[in-house]
N, C-alpha and C. Protein backbone atom coordinates (compact mmCIF):
# COMPACT_ATOMS: atom_id res chain seq x y z
N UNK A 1 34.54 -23.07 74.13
CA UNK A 1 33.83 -22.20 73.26
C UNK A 1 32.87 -22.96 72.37
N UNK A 2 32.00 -22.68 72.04
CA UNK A 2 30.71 -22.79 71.52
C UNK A 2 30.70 -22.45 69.95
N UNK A 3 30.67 -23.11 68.86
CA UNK A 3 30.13 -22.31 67.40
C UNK A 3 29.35 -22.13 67.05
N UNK A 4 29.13 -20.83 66.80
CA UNK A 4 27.20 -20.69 66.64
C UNK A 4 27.20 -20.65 65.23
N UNK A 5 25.53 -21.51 64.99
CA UNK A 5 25.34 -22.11 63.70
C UNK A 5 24.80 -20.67 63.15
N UNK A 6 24.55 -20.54 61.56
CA UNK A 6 24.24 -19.40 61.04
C UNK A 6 23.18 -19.75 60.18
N UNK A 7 21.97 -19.50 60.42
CA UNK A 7 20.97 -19.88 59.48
C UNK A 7 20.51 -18.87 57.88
N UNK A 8 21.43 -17.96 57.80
CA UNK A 8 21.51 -16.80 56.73
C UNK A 8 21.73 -17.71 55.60
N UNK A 9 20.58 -17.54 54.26
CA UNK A 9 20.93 -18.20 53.07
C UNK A 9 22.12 -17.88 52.28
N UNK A 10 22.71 -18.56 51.35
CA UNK A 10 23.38 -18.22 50.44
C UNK A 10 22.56 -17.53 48.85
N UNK A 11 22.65 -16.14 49.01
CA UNK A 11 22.40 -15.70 47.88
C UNK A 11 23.02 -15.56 46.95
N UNK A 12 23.98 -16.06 46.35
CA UNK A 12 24.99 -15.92 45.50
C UNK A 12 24.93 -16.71 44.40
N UNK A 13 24.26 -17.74 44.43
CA UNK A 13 23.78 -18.42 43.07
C UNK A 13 22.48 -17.70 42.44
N UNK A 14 21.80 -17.38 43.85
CA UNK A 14 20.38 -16.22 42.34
C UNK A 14 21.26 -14.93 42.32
N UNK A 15 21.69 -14.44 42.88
CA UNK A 15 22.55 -13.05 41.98
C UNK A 15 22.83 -13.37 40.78
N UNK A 16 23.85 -14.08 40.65
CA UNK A 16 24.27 -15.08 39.30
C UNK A 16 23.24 -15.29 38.62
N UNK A 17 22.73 -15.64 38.95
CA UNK A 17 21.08 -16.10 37.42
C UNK A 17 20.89 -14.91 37.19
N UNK A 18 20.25 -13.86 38.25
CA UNK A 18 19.45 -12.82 38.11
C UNK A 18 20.45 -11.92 37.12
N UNK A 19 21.78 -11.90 37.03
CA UNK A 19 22.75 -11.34 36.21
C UNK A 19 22.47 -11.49 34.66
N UNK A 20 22.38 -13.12 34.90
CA UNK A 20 22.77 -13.66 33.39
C UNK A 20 21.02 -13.46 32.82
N UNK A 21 20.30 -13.79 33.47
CA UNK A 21 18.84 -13.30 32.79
C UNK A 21 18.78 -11.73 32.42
N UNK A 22 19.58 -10.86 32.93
CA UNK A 22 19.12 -9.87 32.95
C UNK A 22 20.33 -9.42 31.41
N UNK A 23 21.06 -9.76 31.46
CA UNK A 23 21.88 -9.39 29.88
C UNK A 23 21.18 -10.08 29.52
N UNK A 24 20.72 -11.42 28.89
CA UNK A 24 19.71 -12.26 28.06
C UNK A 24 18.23 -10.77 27.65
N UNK A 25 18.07 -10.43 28.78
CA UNK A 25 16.81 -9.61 28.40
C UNK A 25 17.29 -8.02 27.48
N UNK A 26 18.54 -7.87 27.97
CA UNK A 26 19.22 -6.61 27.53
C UNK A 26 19.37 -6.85 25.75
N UNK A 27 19.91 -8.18 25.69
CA UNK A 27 20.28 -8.37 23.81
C UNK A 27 19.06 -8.43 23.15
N UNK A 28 17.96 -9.40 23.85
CA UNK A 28 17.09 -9.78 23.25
C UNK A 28 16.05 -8.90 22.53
N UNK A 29 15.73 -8.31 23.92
CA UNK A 29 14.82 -7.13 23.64
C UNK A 29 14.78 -5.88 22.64
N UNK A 30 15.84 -5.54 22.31
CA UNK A 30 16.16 -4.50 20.96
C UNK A 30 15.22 -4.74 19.83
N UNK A 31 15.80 -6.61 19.76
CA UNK A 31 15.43 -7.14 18.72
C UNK A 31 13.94 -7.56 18.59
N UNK A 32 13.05 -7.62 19.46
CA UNK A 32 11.88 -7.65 19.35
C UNK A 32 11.01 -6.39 19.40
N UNK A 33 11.48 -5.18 20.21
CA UNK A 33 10.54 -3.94 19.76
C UNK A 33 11.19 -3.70 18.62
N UNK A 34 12.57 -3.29 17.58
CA UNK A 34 12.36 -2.80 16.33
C UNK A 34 12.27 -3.78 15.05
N UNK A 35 12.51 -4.55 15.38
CA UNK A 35 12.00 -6.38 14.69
C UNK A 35 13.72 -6.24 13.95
N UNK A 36 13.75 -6.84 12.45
CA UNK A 36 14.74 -6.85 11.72
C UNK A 36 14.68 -6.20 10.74
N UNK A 37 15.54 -5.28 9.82
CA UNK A 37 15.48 -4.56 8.78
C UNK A 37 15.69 -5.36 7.89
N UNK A 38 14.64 -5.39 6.99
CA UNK A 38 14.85 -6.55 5.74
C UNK A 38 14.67 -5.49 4.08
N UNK A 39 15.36 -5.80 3.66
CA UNK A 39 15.83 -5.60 2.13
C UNK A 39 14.51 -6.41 1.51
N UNK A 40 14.11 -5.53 0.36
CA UNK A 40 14.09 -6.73 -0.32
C UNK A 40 14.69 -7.21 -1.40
N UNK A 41 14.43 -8.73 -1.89
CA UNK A 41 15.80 -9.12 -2.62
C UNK A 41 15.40 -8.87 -4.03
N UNK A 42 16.92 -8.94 -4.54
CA UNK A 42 17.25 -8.47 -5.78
C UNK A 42 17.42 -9.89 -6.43
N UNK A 43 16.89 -9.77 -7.60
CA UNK A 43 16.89 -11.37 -8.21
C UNK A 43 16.47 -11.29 -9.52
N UNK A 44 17.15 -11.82 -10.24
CA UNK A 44 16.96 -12.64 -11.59
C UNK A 44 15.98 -13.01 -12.01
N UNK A 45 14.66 -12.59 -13.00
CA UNK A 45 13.50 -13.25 -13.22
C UNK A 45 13.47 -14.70 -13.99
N UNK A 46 13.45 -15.58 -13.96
CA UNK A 46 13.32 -16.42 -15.50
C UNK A 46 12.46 -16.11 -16.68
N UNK A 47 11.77 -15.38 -16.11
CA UNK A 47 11.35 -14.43 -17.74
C UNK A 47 10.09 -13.34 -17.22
N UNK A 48 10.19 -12.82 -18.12
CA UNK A 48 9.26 -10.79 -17.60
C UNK A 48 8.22 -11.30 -17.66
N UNK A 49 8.23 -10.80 -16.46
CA UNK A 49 6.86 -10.62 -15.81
C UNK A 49 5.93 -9.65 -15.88
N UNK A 50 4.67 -9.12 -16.21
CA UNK A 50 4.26 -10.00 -16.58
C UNK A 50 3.09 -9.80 -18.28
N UNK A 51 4.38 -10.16 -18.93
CA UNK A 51 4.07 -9.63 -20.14
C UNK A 51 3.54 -10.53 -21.02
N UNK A 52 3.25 -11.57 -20.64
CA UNK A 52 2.57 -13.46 -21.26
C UNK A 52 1.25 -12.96 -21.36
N UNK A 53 0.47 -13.27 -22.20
CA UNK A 53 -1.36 -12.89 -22.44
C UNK A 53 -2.00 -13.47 -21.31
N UNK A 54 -2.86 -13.72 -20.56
CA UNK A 54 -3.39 -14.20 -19.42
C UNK A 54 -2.58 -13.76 -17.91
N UNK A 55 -1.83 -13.09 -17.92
CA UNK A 55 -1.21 -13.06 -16.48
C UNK A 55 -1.43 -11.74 -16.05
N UNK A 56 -1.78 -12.03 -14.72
CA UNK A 56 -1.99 -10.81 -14.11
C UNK A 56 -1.58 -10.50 -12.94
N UNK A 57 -1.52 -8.95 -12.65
CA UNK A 57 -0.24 -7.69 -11.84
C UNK A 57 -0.98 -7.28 -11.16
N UNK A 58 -0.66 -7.05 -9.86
CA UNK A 58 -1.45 -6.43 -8.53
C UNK A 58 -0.28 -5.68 -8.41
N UNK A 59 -0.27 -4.31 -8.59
CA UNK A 59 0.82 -3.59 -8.48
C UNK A 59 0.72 -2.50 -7.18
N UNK A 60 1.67 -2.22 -5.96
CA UNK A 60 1.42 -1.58 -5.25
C UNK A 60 2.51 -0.22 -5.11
N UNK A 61 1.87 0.79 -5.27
CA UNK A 61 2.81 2.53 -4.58
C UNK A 61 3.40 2.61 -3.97
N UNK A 62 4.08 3.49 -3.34
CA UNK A 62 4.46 3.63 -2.31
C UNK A 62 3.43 4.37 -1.43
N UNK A 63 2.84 4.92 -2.04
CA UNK A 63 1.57 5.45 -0.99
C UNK A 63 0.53 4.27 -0.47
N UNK A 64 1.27 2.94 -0.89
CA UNK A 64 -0.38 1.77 -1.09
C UNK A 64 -1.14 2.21 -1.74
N UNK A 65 -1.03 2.38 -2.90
CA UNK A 65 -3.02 2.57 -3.65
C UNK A 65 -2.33 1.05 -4.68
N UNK A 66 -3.58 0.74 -5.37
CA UNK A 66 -3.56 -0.77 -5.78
C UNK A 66 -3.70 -0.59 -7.09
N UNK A 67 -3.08 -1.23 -8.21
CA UNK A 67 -2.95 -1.43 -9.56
C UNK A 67 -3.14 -2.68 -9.92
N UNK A 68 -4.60 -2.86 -10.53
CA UNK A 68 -4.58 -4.46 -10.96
C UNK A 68 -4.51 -4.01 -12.65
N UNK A 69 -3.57 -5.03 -12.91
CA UNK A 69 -3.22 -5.02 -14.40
C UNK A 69 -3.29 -3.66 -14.95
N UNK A 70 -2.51 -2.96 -14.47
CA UNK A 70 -2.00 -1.45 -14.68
C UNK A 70 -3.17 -0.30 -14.35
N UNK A 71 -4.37 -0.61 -13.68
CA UNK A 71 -5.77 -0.03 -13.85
C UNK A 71 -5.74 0.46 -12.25
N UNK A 72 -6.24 1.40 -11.64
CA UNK A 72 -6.37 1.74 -10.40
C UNK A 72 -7.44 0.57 -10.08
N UNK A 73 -7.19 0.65 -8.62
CA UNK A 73 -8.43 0.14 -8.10
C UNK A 73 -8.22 0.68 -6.97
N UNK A 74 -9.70 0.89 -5.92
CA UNK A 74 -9.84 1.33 -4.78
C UNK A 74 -9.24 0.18 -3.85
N UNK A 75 -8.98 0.41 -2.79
CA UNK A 75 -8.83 -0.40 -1.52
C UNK A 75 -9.92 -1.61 -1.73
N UNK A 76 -11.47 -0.94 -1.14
CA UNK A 76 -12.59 -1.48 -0.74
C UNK A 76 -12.91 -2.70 -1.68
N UNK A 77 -12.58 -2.17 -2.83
CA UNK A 77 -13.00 -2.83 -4.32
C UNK A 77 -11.82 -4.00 -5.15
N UNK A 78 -10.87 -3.70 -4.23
CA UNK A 78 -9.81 -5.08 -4.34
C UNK A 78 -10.02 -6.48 -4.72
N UNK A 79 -10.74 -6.83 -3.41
CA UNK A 79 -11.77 -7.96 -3.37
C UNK A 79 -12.61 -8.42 -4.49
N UNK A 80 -13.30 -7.66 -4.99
CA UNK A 80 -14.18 -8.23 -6.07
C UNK A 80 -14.00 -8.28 -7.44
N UNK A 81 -12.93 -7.15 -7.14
CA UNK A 81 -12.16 -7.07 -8.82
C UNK A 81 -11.14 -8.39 -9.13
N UNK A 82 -10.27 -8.47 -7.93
CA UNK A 82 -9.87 -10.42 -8.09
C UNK A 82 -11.09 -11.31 -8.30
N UNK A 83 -11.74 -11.21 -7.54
CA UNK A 83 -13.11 -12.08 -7.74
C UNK A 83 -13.69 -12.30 -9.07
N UNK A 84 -13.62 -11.00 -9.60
CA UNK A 84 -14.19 -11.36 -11.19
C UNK A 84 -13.26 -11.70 -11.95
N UNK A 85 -12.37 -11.52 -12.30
CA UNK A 85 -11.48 -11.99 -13.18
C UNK A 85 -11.25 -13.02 -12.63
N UNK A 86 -10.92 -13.87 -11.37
CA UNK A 86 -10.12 -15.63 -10.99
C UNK A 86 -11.47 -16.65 -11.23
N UNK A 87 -12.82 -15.27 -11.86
CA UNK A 87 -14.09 -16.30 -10.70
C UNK A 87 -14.49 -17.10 -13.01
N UNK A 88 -14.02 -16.14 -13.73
CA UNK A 88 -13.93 -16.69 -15.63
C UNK A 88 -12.17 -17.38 -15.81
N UNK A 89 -11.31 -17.63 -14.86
CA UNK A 89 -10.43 -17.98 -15.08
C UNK A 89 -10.06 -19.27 -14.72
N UNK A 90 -8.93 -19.93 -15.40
CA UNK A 90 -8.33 -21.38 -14.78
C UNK A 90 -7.00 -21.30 -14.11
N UNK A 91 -6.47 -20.25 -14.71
CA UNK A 91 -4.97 -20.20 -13.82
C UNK A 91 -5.02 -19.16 -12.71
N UNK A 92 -5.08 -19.66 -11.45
CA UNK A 92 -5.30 -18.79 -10.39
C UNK A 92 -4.29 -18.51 -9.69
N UNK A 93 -3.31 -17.74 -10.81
CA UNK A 93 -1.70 -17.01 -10.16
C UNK A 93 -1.72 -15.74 -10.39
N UNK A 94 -1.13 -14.88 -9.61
CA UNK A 94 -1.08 -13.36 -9.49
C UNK A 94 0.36 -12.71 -9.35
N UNK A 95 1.52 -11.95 -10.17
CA UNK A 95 2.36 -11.91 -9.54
C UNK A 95 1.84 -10.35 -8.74
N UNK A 96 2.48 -9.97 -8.10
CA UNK A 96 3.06 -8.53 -6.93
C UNK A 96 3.90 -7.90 -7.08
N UNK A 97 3.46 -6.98 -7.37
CA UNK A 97 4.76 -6.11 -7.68
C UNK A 97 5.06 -4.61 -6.48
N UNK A 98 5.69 -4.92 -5.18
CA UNK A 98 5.76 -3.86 -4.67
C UNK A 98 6.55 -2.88 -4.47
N UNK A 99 6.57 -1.74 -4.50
CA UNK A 99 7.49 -0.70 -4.44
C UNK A 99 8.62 -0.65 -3.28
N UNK A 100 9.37 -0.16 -3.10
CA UNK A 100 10.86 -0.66 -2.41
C UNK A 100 10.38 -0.08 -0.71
N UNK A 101 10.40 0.85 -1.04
CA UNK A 101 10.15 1.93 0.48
C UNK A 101 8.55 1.46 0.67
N UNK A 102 7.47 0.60 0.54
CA UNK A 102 6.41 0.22 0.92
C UNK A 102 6.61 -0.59 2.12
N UNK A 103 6.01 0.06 3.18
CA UNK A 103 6.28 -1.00 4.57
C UNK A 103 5.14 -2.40 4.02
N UNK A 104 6.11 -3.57 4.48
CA UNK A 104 5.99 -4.87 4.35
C UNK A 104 4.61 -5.45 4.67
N UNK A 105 4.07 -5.07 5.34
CA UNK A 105 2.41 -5.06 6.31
C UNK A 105 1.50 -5.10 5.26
N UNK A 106 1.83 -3.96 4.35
CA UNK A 106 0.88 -3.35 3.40
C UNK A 106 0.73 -4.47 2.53
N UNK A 107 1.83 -5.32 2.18
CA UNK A 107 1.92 -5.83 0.98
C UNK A 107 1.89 -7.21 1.94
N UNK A 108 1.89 -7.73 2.67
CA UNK A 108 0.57 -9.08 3.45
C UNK A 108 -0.33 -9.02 3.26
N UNK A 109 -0.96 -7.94 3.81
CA UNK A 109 -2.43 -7.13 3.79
C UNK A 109 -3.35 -7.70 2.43
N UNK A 110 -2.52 -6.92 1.30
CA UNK A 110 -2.76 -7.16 -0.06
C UNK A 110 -2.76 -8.47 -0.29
N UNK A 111 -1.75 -9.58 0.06
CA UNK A 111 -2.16 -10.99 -0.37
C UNK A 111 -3.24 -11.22 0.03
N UNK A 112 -3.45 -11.14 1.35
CA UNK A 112 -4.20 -11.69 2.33
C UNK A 112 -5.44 -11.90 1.57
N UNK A 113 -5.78 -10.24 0.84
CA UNK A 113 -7.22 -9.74 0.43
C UNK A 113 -7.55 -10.96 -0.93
N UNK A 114 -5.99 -11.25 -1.69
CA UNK A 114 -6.10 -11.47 -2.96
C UNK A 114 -6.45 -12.85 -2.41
N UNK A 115 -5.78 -13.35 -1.81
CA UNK A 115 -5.85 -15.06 -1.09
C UNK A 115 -7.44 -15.68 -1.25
N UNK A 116 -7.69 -14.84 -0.18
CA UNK A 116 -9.50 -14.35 0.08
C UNK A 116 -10.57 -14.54 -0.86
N UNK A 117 -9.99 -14.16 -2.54
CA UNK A 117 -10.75 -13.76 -3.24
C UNK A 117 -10.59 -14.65 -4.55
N UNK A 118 -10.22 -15.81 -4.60
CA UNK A 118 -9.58 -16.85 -5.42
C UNK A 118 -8.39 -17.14 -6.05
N UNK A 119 -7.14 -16.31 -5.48
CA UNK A 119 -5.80 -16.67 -5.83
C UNK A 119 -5.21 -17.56 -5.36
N UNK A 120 -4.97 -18.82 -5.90
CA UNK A 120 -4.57 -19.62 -5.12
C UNK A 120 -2.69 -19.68 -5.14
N UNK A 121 -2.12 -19.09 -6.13
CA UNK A 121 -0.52 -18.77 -5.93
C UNK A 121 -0.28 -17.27 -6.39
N UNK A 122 0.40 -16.64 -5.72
CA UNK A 122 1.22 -15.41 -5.48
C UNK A 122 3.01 -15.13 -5.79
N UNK A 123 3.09 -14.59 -6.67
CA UNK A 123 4.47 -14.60 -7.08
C UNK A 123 5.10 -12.79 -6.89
N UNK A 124 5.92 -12.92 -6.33
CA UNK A 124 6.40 -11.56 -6.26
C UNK A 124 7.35 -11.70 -7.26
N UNK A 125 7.37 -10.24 -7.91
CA UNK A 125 8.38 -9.75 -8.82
C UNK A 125 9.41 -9.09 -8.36
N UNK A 126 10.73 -9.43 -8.65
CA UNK A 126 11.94 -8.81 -8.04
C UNK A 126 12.38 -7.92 -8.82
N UNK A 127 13.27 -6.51 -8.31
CA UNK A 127 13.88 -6.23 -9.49
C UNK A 127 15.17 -6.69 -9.65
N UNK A 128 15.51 -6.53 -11.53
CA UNK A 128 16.64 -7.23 -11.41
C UNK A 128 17.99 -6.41 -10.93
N UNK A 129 19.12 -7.45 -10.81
CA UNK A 129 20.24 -6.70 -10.45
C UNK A 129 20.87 -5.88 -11.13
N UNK A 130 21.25 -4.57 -10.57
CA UNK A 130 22.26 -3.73 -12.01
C UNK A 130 23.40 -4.23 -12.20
N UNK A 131 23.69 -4.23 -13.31
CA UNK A 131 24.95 -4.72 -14.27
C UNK A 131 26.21 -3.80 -14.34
């Protein structure tokens, strides 16, 4: 008798990968279409903000409309209103103050503009913790 050779691959090691890649894609993926739910944090000021003579508040809604130093300002007009005040100034810090339920985007957005326009440090204001 004769043994006939069998030239049929072994597929059983890519099943195996194709398994383990495919849970890898199952965990992963959640986490990149709804990203991570982030808080923001609750913290201790070292002193109120921002109530010192020279310091100034970019305050944001929850609707996004913009409050520089308690004063409306338009969107468009963001830009130049930092501009004039950082452009007679020496201390080029701003704190932020954003509202809780404000998606996070908004309030990049807003540095971004302030960055842009001669702020060279950005301080967010936390609120503090209840007692």
């Amino acid at each position: 008798m004769q043994s006939r050779i069998s030239a049929s691959p072994n597929v059983t090691p890519m099943i195996d990968i194709m398994l383990v890649l495919l849970i890898i894609f199952m965990v992963i993926t959640p986490m990149i279409v709804n990203g991570t739910p982030a808080i923001p944090p609750v913290a201790v000021n070292l002193r109120s903000h921002p109530e010192q003579p020279g310091d100034h508040t970019l305050g944001i809604d929850r609707d996004g409309h913009y409050f520089l130093d308690r004063e409306p300002v338009a969107s468009p007009d963001l830009g130049a209103r930092v501009r004039a005040i950082y452009a007679r100034s020496d201390d080029h810090v701003l704190f932020v103050r954003a509202d809780r339920e404000l998606d996070y985007a908004r309030v990049l957005d807003a540095i971004d503009i302030v960055r842009q326009n001669g702020v060279r440090v950005v301080g967010m204001i936390a609120e503090p913790p209840p007692k």
